[in-house]
PDB file of N, CA and C in Angstrom:
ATOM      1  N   UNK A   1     126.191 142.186  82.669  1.00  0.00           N
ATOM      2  CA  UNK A   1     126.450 140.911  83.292  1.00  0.00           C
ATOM      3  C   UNK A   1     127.857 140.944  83.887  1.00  0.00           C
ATOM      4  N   UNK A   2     127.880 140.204  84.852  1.00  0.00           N
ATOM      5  CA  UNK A   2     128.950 140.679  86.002  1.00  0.00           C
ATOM      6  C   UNK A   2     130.167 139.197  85.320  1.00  0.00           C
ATOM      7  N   UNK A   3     131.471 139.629  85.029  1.00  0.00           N
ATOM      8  CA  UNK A   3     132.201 138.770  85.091  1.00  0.00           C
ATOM      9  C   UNK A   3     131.786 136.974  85.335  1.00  0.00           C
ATOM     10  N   UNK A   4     131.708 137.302  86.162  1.00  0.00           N
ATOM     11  CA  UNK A   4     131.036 135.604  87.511  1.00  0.00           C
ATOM     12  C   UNK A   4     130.671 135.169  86.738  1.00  0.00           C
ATOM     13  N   UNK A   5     129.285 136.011  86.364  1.00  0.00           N
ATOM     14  CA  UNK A   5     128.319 135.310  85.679  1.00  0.00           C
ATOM     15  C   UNK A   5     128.445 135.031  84.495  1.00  0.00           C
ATOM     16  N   UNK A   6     129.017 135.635  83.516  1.00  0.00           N
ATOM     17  CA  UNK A   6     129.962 135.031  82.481  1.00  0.00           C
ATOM     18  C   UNK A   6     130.458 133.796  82.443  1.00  0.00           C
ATOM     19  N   UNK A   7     131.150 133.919  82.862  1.00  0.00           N
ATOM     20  CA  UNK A   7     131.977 132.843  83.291  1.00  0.00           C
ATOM     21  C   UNK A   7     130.732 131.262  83.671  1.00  0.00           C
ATOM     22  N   UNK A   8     130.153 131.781  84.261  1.00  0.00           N
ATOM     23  CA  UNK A   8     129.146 130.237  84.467  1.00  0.00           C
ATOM     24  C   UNK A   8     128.430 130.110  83.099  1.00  0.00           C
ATOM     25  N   UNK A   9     128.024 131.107  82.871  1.00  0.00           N
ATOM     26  CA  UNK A   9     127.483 130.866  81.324  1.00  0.00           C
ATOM     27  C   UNK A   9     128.188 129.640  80.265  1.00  0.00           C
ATOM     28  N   UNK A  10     129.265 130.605  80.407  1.00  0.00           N
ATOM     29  CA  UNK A  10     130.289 129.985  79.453  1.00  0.00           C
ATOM     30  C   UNK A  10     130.855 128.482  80.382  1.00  0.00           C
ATOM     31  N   UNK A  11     130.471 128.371  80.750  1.00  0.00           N
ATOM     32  CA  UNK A  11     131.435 127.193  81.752  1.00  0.00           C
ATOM     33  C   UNK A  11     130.236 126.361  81.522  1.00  0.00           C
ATOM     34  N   UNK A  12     129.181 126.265  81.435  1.00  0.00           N
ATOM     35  CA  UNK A  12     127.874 125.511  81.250  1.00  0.00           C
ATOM     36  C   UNK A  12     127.939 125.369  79.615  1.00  0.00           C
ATOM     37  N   UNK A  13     127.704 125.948  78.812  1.00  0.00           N
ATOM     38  CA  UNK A  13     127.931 125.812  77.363  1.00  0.00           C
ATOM     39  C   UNK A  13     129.236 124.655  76.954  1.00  0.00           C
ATOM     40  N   UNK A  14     130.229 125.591  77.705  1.00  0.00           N
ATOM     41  CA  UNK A  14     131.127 124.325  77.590  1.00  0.00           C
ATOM     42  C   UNK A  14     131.103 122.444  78.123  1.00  0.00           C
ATOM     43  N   UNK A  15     130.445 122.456  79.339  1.00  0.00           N
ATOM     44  CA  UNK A  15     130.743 121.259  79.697  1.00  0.00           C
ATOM     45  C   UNK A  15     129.320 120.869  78.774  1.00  0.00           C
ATOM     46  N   UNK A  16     128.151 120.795  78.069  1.00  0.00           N
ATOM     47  CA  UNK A  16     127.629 120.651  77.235  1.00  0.00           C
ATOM     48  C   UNK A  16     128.369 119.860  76.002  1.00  0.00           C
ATOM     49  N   UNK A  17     129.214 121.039  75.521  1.00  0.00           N
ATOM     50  CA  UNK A  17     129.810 120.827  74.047  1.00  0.00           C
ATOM     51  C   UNK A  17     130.827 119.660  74.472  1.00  0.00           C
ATOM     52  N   UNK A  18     130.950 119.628  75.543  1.00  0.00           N
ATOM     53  CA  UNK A  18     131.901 118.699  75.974  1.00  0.00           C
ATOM     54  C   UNK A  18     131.499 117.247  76.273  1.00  0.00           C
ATOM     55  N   UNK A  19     130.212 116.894  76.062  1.00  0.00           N
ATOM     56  CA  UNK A  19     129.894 115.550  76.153  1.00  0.00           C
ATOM     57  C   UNK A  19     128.660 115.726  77.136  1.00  0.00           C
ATOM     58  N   UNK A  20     128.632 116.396  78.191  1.00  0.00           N
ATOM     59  CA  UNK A  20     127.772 116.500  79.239  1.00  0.00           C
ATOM     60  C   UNK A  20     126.286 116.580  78.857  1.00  0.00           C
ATOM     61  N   UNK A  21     125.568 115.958  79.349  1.00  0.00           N
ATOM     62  CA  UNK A  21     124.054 115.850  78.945  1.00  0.00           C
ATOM     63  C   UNK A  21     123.395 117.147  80.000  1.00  0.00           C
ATOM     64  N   UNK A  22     123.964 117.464  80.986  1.00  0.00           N
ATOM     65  CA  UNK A  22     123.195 118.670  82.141  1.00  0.00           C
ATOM     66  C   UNK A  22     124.492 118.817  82.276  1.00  0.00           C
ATOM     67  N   UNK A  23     124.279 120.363  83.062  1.00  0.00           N
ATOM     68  CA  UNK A  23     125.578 120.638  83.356  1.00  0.00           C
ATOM     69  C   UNK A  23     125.271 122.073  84.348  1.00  0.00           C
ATOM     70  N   UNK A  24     125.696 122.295  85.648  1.00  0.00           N
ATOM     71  CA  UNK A  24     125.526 124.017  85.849  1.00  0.00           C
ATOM     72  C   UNK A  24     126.832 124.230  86.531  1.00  0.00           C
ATOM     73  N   UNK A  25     127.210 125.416  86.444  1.00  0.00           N
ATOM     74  CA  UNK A  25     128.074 126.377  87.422  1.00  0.00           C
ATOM     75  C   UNK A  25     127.851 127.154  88.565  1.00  0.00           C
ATOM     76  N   UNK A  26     128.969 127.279  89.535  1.00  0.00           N
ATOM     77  CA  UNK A  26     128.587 128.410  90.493  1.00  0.00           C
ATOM     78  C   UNK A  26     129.798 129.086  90.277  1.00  0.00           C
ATOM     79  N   UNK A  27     130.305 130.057  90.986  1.00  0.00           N
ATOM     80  CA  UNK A  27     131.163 131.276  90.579  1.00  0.00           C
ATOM     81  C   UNK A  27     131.088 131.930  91.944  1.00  0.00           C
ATOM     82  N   UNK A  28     132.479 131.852  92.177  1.00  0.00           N
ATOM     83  CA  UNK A  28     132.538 132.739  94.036  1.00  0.00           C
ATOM     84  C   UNK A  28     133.624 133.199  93.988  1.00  0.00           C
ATOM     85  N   UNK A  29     133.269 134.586  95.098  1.00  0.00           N
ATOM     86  CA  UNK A  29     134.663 135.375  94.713  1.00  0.00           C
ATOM     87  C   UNK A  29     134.588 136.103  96.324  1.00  0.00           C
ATOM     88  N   UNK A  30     136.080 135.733  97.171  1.00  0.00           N
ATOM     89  CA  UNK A  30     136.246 135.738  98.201  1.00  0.00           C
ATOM     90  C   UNK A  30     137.032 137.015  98.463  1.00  0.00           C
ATOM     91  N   UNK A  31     137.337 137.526  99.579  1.00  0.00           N
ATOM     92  CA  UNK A  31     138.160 138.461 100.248  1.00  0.00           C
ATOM     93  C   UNK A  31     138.363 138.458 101.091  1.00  0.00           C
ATOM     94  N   UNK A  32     139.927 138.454 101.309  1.00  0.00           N
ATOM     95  CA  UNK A  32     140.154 138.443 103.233  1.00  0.00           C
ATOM     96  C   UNK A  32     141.545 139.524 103.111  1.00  0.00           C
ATOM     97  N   UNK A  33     141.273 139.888 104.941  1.00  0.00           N
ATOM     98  CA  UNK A  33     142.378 140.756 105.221  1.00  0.00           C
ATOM     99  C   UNK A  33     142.908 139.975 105.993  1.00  0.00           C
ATOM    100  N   UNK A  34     144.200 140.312 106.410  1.00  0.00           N
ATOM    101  CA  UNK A  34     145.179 140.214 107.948  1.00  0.00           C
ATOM    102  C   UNK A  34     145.673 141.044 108.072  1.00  0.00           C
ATOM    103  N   UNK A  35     145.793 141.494 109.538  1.00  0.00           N
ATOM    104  CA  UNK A  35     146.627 142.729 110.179  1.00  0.00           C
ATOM    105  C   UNK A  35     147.272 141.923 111.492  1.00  0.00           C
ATOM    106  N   UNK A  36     148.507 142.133 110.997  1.00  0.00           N
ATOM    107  CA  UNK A  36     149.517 141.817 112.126  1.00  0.00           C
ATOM    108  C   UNK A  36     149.649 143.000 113.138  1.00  0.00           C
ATOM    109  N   UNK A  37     149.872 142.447 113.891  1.00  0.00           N
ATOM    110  CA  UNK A  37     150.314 143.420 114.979  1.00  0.00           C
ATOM    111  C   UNK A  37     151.075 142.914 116.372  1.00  0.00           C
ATOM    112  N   UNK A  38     152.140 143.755 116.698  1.00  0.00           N
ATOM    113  CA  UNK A  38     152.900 143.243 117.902  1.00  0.00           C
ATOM    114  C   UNK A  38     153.417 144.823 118.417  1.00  0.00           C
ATOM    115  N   UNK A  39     153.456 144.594 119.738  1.00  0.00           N
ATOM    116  CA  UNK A  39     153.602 145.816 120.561  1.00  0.00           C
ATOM    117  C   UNK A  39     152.662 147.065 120.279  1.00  0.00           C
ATOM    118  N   UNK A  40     151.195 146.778 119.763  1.00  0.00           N
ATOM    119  CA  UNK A  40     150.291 147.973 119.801  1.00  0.00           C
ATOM    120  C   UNK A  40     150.832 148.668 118.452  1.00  0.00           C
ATOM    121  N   UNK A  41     151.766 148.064 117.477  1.00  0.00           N
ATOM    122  CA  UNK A  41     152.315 148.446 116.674  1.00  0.00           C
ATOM    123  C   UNK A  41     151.415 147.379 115.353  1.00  0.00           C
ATOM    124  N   UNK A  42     151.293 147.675 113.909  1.00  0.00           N
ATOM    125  CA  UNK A  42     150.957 147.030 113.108  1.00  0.00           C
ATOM    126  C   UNK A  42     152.387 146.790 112.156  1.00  0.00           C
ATOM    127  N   UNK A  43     152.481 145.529 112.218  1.00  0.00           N
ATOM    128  CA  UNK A  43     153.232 144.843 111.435  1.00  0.00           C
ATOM    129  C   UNK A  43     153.009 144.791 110.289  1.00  0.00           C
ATOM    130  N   UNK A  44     152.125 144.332 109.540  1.00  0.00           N
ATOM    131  CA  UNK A  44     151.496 144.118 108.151  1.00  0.00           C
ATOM    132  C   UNK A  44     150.292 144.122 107.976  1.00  0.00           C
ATOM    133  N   UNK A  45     150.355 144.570 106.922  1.00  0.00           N
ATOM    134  CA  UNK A  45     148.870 144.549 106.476  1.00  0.00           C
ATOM    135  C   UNK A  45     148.336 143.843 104.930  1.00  0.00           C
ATOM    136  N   UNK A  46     147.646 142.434 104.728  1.00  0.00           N
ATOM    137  CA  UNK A  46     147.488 142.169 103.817  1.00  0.00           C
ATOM    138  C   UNK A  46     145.985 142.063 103.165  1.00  0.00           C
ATOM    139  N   UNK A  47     145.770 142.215 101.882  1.00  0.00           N
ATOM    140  CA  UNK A  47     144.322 142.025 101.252  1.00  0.00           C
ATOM    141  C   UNK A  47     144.681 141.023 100.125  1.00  0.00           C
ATOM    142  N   UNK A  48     143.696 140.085 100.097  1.00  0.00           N
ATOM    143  CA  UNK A  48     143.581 139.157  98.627  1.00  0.00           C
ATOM    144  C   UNK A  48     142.268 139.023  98.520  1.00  0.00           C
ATOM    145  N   UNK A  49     141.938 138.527  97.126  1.00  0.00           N
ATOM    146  CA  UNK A  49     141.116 138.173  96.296  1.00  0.00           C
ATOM    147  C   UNK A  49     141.232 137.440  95.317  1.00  0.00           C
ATOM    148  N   UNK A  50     140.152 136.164  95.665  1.00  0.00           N
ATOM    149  CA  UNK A  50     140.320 135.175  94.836  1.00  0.00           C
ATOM    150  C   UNK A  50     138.753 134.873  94.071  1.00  0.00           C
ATOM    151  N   UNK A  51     138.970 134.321  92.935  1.00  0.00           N
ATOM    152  CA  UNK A  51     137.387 134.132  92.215  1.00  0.00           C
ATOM    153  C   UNK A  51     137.837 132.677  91.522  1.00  0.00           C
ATOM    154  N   UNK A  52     136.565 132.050  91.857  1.00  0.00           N
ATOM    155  CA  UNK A  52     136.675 130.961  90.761  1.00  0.00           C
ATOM    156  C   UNK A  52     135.204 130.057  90.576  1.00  0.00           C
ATOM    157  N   UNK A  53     135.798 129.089  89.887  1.00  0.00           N
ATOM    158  CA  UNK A  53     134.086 128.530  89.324  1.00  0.00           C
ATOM    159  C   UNK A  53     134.497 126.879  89.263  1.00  0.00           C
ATOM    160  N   UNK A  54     133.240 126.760  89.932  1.00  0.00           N
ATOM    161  CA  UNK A  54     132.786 124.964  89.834  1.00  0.00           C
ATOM    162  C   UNK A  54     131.749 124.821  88.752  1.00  0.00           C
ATOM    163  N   UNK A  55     131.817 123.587  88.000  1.00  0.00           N
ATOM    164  CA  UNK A  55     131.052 122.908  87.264  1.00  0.00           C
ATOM    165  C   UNK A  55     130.974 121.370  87.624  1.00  0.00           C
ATOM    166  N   UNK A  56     129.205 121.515  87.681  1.00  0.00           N
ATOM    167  CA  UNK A  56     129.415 119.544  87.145  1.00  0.00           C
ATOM    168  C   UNK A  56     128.506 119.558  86.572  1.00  0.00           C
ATOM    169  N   UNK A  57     128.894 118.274  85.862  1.00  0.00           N
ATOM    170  CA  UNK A  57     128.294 117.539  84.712  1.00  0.00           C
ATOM    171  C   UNK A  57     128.435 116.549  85.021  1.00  0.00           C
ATOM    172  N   UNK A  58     126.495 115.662  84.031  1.00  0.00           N
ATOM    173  CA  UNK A  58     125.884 114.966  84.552  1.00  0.00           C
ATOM    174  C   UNK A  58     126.195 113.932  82.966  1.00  0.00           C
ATOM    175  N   UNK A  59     126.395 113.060  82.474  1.00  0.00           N
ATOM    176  CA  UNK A  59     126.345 112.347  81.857  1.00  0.00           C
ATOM    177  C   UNK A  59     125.981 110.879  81.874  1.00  0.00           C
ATOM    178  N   UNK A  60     123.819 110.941  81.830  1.00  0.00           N
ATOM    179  CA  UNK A  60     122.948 109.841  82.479  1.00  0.00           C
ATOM    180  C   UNK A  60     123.080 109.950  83.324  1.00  0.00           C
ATOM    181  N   UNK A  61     123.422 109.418  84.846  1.00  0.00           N
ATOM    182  CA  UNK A  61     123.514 108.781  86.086  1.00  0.00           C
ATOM    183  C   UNK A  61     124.749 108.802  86.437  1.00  0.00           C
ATOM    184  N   UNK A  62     125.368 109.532  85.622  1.00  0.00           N
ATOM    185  CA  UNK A  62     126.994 109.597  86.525  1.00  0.00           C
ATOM    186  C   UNK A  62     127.348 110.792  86.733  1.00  0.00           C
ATOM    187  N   UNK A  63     128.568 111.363  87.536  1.00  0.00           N
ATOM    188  CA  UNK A  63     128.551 112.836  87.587  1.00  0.00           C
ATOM    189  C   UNK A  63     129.868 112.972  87.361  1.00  0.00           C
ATOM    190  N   UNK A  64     130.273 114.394  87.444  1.00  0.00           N
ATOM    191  CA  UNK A  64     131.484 114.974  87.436  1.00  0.00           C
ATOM    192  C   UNK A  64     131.788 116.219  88.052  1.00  0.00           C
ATOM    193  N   UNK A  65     132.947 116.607  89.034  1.00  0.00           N
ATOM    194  CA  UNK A  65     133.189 117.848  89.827  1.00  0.00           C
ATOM    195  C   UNK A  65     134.733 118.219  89.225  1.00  0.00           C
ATOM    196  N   UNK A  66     134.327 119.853  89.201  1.00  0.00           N
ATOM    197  CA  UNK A  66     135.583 120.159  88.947  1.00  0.00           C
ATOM    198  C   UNK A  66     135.549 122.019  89.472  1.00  0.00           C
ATOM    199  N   UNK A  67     136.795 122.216  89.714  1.00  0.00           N
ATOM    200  CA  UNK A  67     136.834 123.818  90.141  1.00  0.00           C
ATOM    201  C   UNK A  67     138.542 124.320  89.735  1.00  0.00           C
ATOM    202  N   UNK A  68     138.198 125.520  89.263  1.00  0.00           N
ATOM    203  CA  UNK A  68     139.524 126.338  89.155  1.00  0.00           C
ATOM    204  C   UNK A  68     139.398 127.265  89.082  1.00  0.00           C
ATOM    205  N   UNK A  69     140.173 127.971  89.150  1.00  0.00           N
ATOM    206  CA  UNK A  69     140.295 129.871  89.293  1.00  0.00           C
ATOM    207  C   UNK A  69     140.367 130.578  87.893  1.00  0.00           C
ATOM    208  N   UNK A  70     140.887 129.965  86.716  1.00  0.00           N
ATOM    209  CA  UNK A  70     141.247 130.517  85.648  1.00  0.00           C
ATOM    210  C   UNK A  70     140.225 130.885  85.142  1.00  0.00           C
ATOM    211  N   UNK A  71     139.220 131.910  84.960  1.00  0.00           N
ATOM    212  CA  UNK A  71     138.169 132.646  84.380  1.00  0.00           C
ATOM    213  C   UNK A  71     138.332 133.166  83.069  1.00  0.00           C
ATOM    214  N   UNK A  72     139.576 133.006  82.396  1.00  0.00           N
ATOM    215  CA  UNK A  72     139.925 133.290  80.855  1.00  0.00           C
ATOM    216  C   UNK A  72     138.825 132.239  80.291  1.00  0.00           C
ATOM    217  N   UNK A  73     138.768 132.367  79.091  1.00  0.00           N
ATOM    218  CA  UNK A  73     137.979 131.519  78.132  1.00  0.00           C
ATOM    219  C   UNK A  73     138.714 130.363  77.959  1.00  0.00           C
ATOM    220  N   UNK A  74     139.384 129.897  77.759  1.00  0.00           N
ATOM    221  CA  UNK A  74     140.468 128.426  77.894  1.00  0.00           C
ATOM    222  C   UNK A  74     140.502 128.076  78.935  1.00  0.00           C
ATOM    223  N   UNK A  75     140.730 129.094  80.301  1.00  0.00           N
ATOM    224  CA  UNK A  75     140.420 128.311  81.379  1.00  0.00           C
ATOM    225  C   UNK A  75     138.966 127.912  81.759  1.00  0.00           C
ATOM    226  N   UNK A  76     137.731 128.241  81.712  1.00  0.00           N
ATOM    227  CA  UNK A  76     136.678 127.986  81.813  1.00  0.00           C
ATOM    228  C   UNK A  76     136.464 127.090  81.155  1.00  0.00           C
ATOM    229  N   UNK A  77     136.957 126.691  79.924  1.00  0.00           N
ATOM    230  CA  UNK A  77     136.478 125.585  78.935  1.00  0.00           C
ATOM    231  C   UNK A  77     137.373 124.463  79.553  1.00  0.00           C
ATOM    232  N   UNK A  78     138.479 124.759  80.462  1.00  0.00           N
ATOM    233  CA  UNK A  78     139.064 123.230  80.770  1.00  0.00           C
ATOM    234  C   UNK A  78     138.639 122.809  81.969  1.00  0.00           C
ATOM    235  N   UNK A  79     138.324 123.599  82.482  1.00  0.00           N
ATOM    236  CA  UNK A  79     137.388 123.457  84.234  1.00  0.00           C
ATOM    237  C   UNK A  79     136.301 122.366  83.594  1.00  0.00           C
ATOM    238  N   UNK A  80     135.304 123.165  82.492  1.00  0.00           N
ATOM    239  CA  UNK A  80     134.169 122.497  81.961  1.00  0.00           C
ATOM    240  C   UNK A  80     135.216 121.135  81.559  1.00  0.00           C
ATOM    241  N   UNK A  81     136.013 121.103  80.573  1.00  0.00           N
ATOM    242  CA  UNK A  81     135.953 119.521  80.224  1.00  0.00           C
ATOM    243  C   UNK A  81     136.462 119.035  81.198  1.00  0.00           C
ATOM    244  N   UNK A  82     137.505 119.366  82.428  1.00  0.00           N
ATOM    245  CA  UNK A  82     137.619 118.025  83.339  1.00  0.00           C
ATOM    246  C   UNK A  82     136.161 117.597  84.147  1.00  0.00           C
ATOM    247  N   UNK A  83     135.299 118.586  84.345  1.00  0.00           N
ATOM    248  CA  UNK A  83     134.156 118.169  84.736  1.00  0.00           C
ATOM    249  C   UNK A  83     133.529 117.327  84.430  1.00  0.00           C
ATOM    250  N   UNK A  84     133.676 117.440  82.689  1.00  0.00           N
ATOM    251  CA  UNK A  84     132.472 116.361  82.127  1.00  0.00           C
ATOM    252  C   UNK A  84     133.688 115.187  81.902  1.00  0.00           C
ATOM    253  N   UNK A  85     134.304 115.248  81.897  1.00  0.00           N
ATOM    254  CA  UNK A  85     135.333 113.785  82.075  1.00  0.00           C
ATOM    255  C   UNK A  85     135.449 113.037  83.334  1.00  0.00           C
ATOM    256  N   UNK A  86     134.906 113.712  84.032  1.00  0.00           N
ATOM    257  CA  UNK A  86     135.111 112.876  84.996  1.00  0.00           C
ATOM    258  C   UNK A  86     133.412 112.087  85.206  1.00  0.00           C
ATOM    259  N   UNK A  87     132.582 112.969  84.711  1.00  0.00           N
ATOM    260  CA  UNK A  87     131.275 112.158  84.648  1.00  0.00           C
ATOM    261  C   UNK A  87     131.485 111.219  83.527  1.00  0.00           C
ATOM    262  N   UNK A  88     132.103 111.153  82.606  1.00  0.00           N
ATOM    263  CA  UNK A  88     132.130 109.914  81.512  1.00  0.00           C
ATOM    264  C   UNK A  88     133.063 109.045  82.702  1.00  0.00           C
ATOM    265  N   UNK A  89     133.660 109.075  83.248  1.00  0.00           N
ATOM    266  CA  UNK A  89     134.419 107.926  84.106  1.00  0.00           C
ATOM    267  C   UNK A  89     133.955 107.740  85.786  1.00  0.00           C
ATOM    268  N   UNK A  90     132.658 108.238  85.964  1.00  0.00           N
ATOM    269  CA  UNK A  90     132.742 107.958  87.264  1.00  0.00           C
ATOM    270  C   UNK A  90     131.108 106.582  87.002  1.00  0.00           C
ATOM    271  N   UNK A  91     131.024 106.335  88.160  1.00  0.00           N
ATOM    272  CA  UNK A  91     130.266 105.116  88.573  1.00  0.00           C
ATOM    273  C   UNK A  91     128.927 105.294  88.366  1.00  0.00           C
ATOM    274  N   UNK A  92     127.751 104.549  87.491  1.00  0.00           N
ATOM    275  CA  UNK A  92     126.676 104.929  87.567  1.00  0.00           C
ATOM    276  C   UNK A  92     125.957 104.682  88.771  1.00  0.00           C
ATOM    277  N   UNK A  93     125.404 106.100  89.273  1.00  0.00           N
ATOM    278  CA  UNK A  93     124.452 106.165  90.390  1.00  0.00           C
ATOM    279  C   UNK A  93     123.414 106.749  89.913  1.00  0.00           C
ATOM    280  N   UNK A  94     122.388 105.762  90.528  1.00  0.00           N
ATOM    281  CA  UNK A  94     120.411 105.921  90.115  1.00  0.00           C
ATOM    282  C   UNK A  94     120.478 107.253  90.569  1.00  0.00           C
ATOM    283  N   UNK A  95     120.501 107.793  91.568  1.00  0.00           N
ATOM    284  CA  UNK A  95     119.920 109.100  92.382  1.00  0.00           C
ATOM    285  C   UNK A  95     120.784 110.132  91.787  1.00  0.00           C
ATOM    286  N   UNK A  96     122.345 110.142  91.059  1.00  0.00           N
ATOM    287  CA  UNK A  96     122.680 111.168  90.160  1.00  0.00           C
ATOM    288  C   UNK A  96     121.588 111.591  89.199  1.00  0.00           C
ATOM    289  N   UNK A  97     121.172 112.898  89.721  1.00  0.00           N
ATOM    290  CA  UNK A  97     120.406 113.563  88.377  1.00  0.00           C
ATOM    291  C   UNK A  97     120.319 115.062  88.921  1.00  0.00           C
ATOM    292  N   UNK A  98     120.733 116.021  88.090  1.00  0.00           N
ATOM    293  CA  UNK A  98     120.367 117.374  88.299  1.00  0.00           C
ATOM    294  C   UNK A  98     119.391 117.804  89.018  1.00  0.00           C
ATOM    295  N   UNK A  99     119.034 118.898  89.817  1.00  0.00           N
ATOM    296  CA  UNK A  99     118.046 119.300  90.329  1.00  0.00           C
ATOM    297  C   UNK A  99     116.679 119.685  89.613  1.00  0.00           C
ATOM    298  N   UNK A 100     116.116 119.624  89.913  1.00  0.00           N
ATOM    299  CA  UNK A 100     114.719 119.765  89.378  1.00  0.00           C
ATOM    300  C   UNK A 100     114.293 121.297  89.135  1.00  0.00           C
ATOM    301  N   UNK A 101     113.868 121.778  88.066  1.00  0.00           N
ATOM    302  CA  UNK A 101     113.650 122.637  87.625  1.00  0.00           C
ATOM    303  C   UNK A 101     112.145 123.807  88.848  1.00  0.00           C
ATOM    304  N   UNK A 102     112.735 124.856  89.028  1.00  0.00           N
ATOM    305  CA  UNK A 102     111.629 125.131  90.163  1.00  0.00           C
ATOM    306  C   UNK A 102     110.421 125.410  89.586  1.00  0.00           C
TER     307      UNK A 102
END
């Protein structure tokens, strides 16, 4: 199992234990270059990589969004609880409800 997916695992377990009645993750992990260049000459050259994970949680009819980069186990578990905190404080809406199982 690939990192990522870890990480959603665990990021779903957590916003669970965390009050959340449903709960899922996604997990994305980006890459970009830049190459400078002036006079047919290359100036710089840069690479990054970034990964991180969204959770929400559904608590009844209300929801919660949250995303951060920290993929440690403390960070995944606080991604998960601001998620599900924010579904204990957001507004009940009828049509909030998880997707339907395929």
């Amino acid at each position: 199992m690939s990192e990522l997916s870890a990480a959603a695992q665990r990021a779903v377990a957590a916003a669970l234990e965390a009050g959340a009645g449903e709960a899922e993750a996604y997990a994305s992990r980006d890459s970009g270059r830049e190459v400078r260049v002036h006079g047919g000459e290359v100036e710089s050259l840069t690479a990054a990589t970034q990964s991180g994970i969204g959770v929400r949680a559904w608590i009844g009819h209300r929801v919660g969004y949250a995303y951060g980069t920290d993929l440690s186990d403390s960070g995944v578990a606080a991604i998960a609880a601001r998620a599900a905190e924010a579904a204990d404080v957001a507004d009940e809406d009828e049509f909030a409800a998880p997707p339907e199982p395929a």
